[in-house]
Protein backbone atom coordinates (compact mmCIF):
# COMPACT_ATOMS: atom_id res chain seq x y z
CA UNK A 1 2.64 -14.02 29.32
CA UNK A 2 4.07 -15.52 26.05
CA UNK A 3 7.70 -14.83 24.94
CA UNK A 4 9.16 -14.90 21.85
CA UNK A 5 12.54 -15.11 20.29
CA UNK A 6 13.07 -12.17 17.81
CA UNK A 7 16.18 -11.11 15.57
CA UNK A 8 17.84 -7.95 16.12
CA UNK A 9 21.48 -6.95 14.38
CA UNK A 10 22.77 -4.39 17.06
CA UNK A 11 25.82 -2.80 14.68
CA UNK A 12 24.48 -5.14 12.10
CA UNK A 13 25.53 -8.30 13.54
CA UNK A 14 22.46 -10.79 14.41
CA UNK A 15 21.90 -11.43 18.03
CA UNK A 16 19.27 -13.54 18.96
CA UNK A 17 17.58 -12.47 22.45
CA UNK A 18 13.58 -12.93 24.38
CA UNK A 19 11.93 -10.39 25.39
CA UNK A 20 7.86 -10.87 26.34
CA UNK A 21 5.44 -11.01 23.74
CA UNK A 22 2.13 -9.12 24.53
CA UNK A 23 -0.40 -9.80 22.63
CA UNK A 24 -3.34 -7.07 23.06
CA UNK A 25 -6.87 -7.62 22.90
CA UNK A 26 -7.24 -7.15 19.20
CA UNK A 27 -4.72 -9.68 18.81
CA UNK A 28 -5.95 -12.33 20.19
CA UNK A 29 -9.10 -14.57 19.58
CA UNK A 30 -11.47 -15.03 22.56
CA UNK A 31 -11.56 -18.80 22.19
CA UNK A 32 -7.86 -18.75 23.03
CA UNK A 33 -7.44 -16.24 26.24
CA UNK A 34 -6.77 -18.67 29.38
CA UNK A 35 -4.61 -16.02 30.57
CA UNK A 36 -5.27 -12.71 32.24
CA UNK A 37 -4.98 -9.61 29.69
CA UNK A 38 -1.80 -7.84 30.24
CA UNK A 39 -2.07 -4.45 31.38
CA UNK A 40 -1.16 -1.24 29.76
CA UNK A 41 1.89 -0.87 32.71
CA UNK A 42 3.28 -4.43 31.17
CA UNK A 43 2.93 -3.25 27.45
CA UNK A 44 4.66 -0.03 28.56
CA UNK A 45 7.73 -2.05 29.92
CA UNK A 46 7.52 -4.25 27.15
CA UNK A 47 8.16 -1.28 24.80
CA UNK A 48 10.82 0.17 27.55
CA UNK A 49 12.59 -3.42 26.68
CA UNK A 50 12.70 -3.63 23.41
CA UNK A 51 14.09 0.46 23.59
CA UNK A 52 16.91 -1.17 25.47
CA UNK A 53 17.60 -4.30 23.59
CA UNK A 54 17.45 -2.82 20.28
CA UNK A 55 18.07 1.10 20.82
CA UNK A 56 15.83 3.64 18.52
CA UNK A 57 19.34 4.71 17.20
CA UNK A 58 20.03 1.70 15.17
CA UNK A 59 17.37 2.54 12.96
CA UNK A 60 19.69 4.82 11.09
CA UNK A 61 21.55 1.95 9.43
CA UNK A 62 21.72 0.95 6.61
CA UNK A 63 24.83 -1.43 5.34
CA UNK A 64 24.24 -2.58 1.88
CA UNK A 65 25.96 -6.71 2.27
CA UNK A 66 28.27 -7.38 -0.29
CA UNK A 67 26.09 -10.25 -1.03
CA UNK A 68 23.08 -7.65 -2.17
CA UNK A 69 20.94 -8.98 -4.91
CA UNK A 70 21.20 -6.80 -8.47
CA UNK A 71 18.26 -4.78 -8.42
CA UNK A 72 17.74 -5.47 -12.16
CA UNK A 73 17.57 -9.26 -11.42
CA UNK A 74 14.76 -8.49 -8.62
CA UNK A 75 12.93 -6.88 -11.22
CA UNK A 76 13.56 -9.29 -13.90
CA UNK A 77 13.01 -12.08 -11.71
CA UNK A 78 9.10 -10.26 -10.87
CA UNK A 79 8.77 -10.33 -14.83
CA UNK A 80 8.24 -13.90 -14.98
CA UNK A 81 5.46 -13.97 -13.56
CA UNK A 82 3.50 -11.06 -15.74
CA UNK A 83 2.32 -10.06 -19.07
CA UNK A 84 5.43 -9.82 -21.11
CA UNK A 85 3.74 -7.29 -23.33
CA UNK A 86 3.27 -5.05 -20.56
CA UNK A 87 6.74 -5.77 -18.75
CA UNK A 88 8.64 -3.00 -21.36
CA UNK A 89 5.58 -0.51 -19.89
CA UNK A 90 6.96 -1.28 -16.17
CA UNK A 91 10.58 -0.53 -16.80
CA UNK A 92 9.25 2.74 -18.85
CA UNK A 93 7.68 3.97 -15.81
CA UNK A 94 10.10 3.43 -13.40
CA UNK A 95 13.05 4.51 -15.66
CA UNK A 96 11.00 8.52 -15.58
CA UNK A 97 12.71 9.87 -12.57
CA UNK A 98 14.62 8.02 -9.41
CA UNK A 99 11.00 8.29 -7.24
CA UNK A 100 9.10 6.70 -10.28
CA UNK A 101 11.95 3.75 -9.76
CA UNK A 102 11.71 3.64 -6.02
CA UNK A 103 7.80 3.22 -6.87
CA UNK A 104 8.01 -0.06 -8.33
CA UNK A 105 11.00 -1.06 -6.25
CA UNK A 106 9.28 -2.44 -3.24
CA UNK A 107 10.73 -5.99 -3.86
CA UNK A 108 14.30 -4.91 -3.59
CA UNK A 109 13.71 -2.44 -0.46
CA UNK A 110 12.09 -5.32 1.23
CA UNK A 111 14.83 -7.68 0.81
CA UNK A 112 17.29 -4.79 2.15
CA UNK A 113 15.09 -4.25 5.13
CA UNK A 114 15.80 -7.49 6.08
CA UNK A 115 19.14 -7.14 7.27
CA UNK A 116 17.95 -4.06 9.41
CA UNK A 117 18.00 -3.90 12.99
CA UNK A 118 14.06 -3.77 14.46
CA UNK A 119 12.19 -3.73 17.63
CA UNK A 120 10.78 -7.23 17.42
CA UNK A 121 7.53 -5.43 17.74
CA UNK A 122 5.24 -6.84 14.28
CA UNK A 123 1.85 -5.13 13.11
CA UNK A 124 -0.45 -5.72 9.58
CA UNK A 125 2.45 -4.30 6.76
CA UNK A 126 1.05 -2.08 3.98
CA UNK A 127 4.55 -3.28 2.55
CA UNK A 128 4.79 -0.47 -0.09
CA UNK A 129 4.24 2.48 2.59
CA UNK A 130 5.52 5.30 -0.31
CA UNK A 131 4.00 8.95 -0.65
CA UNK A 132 1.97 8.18 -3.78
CA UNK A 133 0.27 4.81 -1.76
CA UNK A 134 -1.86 7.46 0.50
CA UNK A 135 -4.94 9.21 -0.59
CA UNK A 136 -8.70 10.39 -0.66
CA UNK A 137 -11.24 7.80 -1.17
CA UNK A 138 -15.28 7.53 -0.34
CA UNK A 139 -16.36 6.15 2.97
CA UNK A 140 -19.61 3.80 2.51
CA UNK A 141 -21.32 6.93 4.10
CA UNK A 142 -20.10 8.72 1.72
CA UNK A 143 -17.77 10.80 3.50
CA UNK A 144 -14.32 11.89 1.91
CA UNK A 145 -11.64 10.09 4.26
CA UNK A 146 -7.78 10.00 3.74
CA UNK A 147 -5.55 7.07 4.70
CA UNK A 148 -2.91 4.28 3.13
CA UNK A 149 -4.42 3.26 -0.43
CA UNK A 150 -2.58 0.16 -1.93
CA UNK A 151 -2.19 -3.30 0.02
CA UNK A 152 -0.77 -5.75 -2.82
CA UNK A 153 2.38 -6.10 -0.57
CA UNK A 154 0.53 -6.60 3.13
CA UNK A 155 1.59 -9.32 5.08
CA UNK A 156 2.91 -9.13 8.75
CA UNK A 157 6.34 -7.41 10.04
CA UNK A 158 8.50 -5.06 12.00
CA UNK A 159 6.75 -1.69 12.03
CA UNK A 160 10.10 0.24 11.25
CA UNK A 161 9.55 -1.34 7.55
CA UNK A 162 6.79 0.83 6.75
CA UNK A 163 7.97 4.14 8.24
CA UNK A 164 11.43 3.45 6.66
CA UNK A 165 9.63 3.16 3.04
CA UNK A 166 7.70 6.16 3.69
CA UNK A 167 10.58 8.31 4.72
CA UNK A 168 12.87 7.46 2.27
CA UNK A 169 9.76 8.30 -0.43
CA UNK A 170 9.73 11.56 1.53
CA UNK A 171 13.46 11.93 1.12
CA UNK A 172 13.50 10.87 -2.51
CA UNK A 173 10.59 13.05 -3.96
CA UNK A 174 12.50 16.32 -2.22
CA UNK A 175 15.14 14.92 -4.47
CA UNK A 176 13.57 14.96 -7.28
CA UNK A 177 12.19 18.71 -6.65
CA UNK A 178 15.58 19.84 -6.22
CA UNK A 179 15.54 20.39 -2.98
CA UNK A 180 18.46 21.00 -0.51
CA UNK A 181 19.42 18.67 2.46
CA UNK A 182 18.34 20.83 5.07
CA UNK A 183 14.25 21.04 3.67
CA UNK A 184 14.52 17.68 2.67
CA UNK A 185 15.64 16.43 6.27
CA UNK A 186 13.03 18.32 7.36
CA UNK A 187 10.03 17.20 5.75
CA UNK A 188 11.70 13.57 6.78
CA UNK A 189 11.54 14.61 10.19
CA UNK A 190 8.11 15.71 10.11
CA UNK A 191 6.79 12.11 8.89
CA UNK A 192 8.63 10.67 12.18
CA UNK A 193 6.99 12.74 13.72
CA UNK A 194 4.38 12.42 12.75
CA UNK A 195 4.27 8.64 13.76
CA UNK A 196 5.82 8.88 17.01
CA UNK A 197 3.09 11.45 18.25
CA UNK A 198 0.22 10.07 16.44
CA UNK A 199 1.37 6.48 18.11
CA UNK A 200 1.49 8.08 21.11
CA UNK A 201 -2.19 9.60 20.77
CA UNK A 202 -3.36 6.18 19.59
CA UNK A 203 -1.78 4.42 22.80
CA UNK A 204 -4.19 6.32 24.74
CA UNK A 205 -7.19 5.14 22.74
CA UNK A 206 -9.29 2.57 24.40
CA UNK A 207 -10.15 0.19 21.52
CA UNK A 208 -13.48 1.23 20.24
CA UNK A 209 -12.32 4.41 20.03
CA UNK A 210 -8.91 3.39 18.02
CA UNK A 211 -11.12 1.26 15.67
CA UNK A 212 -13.57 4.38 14.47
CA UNK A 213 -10.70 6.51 14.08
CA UNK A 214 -10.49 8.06 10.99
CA UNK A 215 -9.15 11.09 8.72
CA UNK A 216 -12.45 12.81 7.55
CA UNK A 217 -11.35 16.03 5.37
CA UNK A 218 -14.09 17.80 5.35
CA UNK A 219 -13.97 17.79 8.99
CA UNK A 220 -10.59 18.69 9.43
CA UNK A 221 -10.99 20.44 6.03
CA UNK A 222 -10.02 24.27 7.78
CA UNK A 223 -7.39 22.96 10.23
CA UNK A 224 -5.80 21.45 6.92
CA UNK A 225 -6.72 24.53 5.43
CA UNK A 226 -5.02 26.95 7.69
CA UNK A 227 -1.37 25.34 7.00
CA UNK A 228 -1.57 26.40 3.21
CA UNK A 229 -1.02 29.32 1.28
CA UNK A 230 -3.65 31.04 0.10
CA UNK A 231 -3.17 29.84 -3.90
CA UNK A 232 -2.56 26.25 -2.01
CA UNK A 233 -6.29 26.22 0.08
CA UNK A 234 -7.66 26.59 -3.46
CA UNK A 235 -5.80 23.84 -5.15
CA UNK A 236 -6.76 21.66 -2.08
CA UNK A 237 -10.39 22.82 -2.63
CA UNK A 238 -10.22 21.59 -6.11
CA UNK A 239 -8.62 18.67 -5.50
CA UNK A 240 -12.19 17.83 -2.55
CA UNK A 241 -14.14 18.52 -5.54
CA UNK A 242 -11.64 16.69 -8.21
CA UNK A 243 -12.04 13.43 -5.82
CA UNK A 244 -15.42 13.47 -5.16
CA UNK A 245 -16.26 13.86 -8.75
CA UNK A 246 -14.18 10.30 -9.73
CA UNK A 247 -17.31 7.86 -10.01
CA UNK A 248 -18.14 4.98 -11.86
CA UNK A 249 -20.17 7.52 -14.15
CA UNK A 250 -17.21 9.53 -14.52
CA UNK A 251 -15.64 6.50 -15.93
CA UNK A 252 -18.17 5.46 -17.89
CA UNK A 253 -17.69 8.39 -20.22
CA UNK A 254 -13.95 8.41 -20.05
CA UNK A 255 -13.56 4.97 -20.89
CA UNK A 256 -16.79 4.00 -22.91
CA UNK A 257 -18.01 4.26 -26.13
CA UNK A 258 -20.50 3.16 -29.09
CA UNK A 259 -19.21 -0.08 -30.84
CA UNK A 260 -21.69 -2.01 -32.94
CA UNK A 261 -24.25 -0.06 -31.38
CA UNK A 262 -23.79 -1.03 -28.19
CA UNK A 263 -21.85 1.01 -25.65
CA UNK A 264 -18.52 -1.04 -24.71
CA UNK A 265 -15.41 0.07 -22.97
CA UNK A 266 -12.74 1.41 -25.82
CA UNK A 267 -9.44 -0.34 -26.55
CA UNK A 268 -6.36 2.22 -25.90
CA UNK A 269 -3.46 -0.51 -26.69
CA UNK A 270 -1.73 -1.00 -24.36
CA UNK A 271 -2.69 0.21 -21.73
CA UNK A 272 -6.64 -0.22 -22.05
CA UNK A 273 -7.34 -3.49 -24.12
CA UNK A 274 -10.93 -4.71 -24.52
CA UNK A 275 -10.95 -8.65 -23.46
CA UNK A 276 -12.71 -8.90 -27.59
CA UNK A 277 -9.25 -7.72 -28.88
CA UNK A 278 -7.39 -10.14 -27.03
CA UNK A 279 -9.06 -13.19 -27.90
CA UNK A 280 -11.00 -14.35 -30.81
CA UNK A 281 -14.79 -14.38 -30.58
CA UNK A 282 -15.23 -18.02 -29.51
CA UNK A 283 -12.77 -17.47 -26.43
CA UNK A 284 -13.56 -14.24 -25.78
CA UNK A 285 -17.40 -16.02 -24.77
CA UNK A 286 -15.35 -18.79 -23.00
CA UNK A 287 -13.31 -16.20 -20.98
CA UNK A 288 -16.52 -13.85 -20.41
CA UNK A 289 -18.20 -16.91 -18.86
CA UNK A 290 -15.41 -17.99 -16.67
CA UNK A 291 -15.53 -14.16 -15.60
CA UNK A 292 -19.04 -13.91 -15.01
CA UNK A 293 -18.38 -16.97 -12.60
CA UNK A 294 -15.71 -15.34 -10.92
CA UNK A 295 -17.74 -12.52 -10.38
CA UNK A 296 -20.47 -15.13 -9.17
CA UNK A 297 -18.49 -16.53 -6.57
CA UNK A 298 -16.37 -13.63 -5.46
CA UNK A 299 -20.02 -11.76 -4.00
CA UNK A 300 -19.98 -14.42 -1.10
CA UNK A 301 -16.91 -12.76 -0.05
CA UNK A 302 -19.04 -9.63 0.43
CA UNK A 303 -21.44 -8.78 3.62
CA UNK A 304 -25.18 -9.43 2.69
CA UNK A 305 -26.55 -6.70 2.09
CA UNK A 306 -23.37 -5.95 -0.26
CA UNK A 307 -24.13 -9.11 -2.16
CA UNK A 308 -27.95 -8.11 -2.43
CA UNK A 309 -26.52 -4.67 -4.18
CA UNK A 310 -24.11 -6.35 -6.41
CA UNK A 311 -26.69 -8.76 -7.38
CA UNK A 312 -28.94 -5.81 -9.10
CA UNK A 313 -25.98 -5.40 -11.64
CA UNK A 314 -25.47 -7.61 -15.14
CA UNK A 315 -21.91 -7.90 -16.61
CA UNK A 316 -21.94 -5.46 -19.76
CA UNK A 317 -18.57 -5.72 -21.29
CA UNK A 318 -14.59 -6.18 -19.92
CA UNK A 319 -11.09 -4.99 -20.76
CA UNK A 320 -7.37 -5.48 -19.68
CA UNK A 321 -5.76 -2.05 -18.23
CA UNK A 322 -2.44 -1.14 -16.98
CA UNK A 323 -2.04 0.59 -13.52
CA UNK A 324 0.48 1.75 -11.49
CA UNK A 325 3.98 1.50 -11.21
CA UNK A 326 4.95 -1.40 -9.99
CA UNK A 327 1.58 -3.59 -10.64
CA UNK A 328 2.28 -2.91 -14.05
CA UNK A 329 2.27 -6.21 -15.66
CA UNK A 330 0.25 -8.04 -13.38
CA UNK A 331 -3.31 -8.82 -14.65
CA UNK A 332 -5.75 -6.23 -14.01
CA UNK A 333 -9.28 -6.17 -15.79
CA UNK A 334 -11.75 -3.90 -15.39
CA UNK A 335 -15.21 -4.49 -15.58
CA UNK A 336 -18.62 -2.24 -16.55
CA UNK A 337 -21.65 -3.56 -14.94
CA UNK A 338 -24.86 -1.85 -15.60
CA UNK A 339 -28.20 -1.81 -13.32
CA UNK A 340 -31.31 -0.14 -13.59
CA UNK A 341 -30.59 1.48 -16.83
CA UNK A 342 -27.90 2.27 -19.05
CA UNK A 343 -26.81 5.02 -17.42
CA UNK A 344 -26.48 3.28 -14.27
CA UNK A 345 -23.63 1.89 -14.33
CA UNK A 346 -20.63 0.19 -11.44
CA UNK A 347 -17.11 -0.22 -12.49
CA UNK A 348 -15.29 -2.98 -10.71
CA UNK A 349 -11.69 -3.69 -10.74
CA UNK A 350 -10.38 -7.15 -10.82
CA UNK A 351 -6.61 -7.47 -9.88
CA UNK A 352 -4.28 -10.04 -9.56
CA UNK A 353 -2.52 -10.56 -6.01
CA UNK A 354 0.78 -12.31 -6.50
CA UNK A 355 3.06 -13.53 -3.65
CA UNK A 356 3.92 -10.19 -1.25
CA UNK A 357 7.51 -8.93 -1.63
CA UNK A 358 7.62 -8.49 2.01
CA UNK A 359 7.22 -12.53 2.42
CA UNK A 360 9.53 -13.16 -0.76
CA UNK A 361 12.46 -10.88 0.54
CA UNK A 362 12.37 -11.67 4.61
CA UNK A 363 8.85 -10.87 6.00
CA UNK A 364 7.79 -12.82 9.20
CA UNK A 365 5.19 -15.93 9.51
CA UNK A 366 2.23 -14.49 10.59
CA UNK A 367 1.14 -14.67 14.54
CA UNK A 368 -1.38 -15.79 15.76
CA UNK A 369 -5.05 -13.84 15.72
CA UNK A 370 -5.95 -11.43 13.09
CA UNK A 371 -3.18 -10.60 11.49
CA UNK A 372 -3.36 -11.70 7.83
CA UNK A 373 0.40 -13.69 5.93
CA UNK A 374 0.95 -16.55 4.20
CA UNK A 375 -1.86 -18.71 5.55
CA UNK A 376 -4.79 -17.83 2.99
CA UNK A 377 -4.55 -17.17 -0.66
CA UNK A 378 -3.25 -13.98 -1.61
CA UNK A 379 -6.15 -12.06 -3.11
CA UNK A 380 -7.30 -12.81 0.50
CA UNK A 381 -4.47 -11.53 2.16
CA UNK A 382 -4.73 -8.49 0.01
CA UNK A 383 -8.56 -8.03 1.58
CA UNK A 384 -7.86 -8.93 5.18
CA UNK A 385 -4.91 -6.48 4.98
CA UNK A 386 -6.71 -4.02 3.89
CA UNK A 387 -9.49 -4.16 6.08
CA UNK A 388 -7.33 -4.53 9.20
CA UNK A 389 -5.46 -1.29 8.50
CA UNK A 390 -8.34 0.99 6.62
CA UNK A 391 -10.69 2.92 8.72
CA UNK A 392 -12.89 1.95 6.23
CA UNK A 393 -13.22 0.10 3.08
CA UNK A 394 -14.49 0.14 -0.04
CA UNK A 395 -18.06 -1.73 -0.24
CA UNK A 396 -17.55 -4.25 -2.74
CA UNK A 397 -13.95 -5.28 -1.44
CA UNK A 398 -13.67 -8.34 -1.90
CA UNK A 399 -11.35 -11.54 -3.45
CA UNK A 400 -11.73 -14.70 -5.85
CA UNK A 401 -9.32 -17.61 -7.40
CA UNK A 402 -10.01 -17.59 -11.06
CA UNK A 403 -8.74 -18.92 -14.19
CA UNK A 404 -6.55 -16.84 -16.74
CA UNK A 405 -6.44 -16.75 -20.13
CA UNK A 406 -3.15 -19.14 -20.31
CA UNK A 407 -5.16 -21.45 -18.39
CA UNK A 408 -3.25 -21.11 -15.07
CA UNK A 409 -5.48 -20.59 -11.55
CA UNK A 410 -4.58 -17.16 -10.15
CA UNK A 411 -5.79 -15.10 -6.87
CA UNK A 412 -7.54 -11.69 -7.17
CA UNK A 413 -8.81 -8.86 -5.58
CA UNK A 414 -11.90 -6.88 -6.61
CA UNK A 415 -13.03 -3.47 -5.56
CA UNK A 416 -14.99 -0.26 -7.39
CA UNK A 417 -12.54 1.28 -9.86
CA UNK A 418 -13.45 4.52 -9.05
CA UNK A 419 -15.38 5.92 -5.89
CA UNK A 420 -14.27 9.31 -5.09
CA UNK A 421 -10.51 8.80 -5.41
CA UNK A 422 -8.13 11.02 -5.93
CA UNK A 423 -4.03 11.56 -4.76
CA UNK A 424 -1.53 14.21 -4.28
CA UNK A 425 0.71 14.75 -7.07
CA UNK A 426 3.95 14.98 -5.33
CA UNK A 427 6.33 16.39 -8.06
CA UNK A 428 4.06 19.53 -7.27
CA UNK A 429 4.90 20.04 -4.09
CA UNK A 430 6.85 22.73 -1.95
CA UNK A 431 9.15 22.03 0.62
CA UNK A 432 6.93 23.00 3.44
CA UNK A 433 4.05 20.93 1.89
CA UNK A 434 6.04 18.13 1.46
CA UNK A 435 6.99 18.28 5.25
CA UNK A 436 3.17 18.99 6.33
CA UNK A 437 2.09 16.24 3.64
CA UNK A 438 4.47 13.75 5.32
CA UNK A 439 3.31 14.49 8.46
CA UNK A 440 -0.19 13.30 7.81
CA UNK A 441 1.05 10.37 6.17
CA UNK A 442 2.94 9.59 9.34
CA UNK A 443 0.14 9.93 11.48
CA UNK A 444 -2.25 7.77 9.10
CA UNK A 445 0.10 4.97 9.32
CA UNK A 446 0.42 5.03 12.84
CA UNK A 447 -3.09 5.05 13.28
CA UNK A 448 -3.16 1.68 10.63
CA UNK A 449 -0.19 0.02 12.38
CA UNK A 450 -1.97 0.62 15.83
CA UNK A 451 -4.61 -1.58 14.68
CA UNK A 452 -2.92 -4.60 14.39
CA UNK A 453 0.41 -4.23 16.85
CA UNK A 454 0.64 -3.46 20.36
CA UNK A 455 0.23 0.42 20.33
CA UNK A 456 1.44 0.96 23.89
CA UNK A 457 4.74 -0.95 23.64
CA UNK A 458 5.23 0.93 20.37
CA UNK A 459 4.35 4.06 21.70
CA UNK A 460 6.87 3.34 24.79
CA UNK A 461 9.47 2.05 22.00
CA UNK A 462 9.79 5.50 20.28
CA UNK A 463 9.79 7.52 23.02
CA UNK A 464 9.38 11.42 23.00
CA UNK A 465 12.53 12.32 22.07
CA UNK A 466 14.25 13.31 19.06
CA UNK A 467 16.02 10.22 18.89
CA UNK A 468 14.20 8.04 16.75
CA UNK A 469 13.01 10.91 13.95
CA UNK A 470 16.46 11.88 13.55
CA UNK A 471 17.47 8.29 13.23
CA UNK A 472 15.11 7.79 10.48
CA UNK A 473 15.99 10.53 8.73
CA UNK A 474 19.55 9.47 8.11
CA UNK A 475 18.22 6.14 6.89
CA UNK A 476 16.36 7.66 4.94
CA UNK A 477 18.89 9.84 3.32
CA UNK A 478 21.70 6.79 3.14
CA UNK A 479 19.17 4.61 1.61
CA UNK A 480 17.67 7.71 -1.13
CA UNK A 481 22.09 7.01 -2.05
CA UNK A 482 21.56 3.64 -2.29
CA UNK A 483 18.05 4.56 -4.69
CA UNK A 484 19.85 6.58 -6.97
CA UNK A 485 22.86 3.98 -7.42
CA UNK A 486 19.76 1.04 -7.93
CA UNK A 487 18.54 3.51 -10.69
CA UNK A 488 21.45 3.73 -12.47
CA UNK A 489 21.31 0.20 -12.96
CA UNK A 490 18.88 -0.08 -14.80
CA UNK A 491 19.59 2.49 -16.83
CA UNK A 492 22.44 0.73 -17.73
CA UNK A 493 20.33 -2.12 -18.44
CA UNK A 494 18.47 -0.26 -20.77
CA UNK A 495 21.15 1.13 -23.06
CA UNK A 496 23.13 -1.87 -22.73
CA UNK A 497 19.75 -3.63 -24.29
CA UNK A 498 19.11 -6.08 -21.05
CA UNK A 499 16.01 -4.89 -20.81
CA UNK A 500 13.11 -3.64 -22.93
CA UNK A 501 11.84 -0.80 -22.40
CA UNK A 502 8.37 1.04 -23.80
CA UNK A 503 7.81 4.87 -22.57
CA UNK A 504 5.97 7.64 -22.24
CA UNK A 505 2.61 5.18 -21.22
């Protein structure tokens, strides 16, 4: 048995202390087990441990230093590094409600998690664990599953940062609905919950079993169903049908048009600019080039019989477009390729995959075995993540190192722009949705964080009392405080003309 030396700041002083380190099968590669497998009695007591050495209570702190970075430099500091154009778009978007803000604030959170008290127990990070980061997409079998959506930020790290973002989403968004403090506890206390039991299902998994595990709707369609009003089972209906009809055809007509007789994807400046109205025609054939050898060379990141598909599509025509909240800025392209005819037709998305906050603001180094940090580029990361934590993935996943525009060598991640996607719109919700939709997103990243981290001693960690919900909902309602005081800021930036600022895109 390994040990490790981990950080904890009991009362928020740092003590440094060694506990075991178990490293479960998944975590480990065959080539390097020379020692027996511990058992799931030692991962238990591991868990029991780290309960003792860094109680489930602690989680409820949260001590802003008086050394805290200004959130408005965090951000400003992230604009270096992205279109400027778009950078007054960002601001615009986050400046629409405190939740909108906490959106695009991952970079800030993450450097205040880092002075939090944790288990010492790390898993794969989604890093940006927030309500609107879960949602419907198409299984390659074409099922319609439901789990964590966005993995710019992954990178390895204490569990407790994820479930901290998502609660304090959970307790920002009832905020923002106006509700009180006793629904909006609640629905907090349902997405603990909803972790701690769904851990504790997932500790009982053997690890085939774990692996296929998935959220299929239309199989738990009427047990989802039978939680909703009556006028609610037909809005989720809709929404089945509203997902499953968001395909590269659908896209194809939203976003394409005639020009010059040939049917190219339409500039709407700025958030949709054709890659012909950003450069003049003998770059633009430069850049398409350099794309369509980008696109070359990212398809050996695919499986086989992937690359075989993508290889029956020609590039057809490109564009820049704006996404998100707190992507916005960063290069995104996306691309209509056609193949049989010209009505069949694959959109791809090509983003760029900066640096994750969660390494820039106090992540860990990544262990060893699958777990996916600093040591591969960071469109790779973005995959690896992603596939680590997703039942399962979209089929043309995959990453490349290309060069800009500017000249400059930058990672990316590609994937289908749209394949049966769709998201809840959370402003719309009621208080007891809110608590039930919480609860599944709980549950879903349970089920990604036991993929990666040692389930059992998790499971064991969080125990089956009320202790560590009711712990996370008062971080979660200290650090919604801190949110609101964060937002401010930049609206004070904004009049006071430190910032630009573009809205209502």
């Amino acid at each position: 048995m390994r040990h490790r030396r981990f950080a904890c700041r009991p009362g928020g002083r740092r003590t440094d202390m060694v506990l075991p380190l178990i490293i479960v099968e998944s975590e480990m590669p065959m080539s390097t087990k020379s020692h027996p497998r511990p058992t799931p009695a030692q991962r238990e007591e591991l868990g029991k441990m780290a309960r003792e050495a860094a109680p489930v209570g602690q989680n409820a702190q949260f001590r802003p230093s008086a050394e805290r970075a200004d959130p408005v430099a965090i951000l400003e500091e992230q604009a270096r590094t992205r279109v400027p154009e778009l950078v007054p778009v960002r601001y615009g978007r986050m400046l629409v409600s405190p939740f909108t803000f906490f959106r695009g604030a991952a970079a800030g959170m993450a450097a205040d998690l880092a002075g939090t008290p944790d288990s010492g127990l790390t898993v794969q990070l989604c890093g940006d664990a927030h309500l609107s980061n879960f949602g419907m997409f198409a299984s390659p079998e074409r099922s319609l599953v439901f789990d964590v959506n966005d993995f710019d930020e992954t990178h390895p790290g204490p569990w407790e940062w994820d479930v901290k973002r998502l609660a304090a989403s959970v307790e920002i968004a009832g905020r923002d609905n106006e509700f009180g403090p006793k629904k909006r506890r609640k629905a907090v206390l349902a997405v603990a919950r909803g972790y701690q039991q769904g851990m504790a299902e997932f500790a009982g998994l053997g690890q085939l079993d774990l692996w296929y595990a998935r959220a299929d709707l239309y199989e738990q369609r009427d047990t989802i169903r039978a939680e909703l009003t009556k006028a609610r089972r037909k809005t989720f209906d809709k929404a089945l049908a509203k997902a499953r009809g968001r395909t590269s055809a659908r896209a194809f007509g939203k976003f394409t048009g005639v020009v010059d007789g040939e049917r190219r994807i339409l500039a709407s400046p700025p958030l949709i600019m054709p890659v012909r109205d950003l450069l003049p025609d003998l770059e633009r054939a430069e850049f398409e080039e350099l794309f369509r050898l980008l696109l070359s060379d990212y398809r050996r990141t695919l499986q086989s019989d992937r690359r075989h598909l993508l290889d029956t599509f020609e590039f057809v025509d490109m564009a820049r477009k704006v996404v998100g909240v707190g992507s916005v800025g960063t290069r995104c392209w996306i691309v209509l390729m056609r193949g049989r005819d010209a009505d069949d037709v694959l959109f791809l998305q090509v983003k760029e995959a900066q640096r994750s906050v969660i390494a820039e603001y106090g992540g860990r180094p990544a262990p060893e075995g699958d777990q996916v940090g600093d040591q591969v580029g960071e469109g790779e990361r973005v995959v690896h993540g992603q596939r680590l934590m997703q039942a399962v993935s979209d089929i043309f996943l995959g990453w490349q190192t290309a060069e800009g525009i500017d000249g400059r060598q930058r990672d990316f991640y590609v994937r289908q722009l749209a394949d049966w996607k769709g998201s809840v719109v959370v402003e719309g919700l009621s208080a007891p949705e809110l608590a039930a939709y919480g609860r599944l997103c709980g549950r879903t990243l349970a089920r990604a964080h036991a993929r990666t981290g040692d389930r059992i001693a998790i499971a064991a960690y969080l125990g089956q009392d009320e202790a560590f919900p009711e712990a996370i909902a008062d971080f979660a309602a200290l650090y919604a405080d801190q949110n609101e005081r964060d937002y401010a800021a930049l609206q004070e930036a904004r009049l006071a003309g430190r910032i630009p600022v573009e809205s209502g895109l």
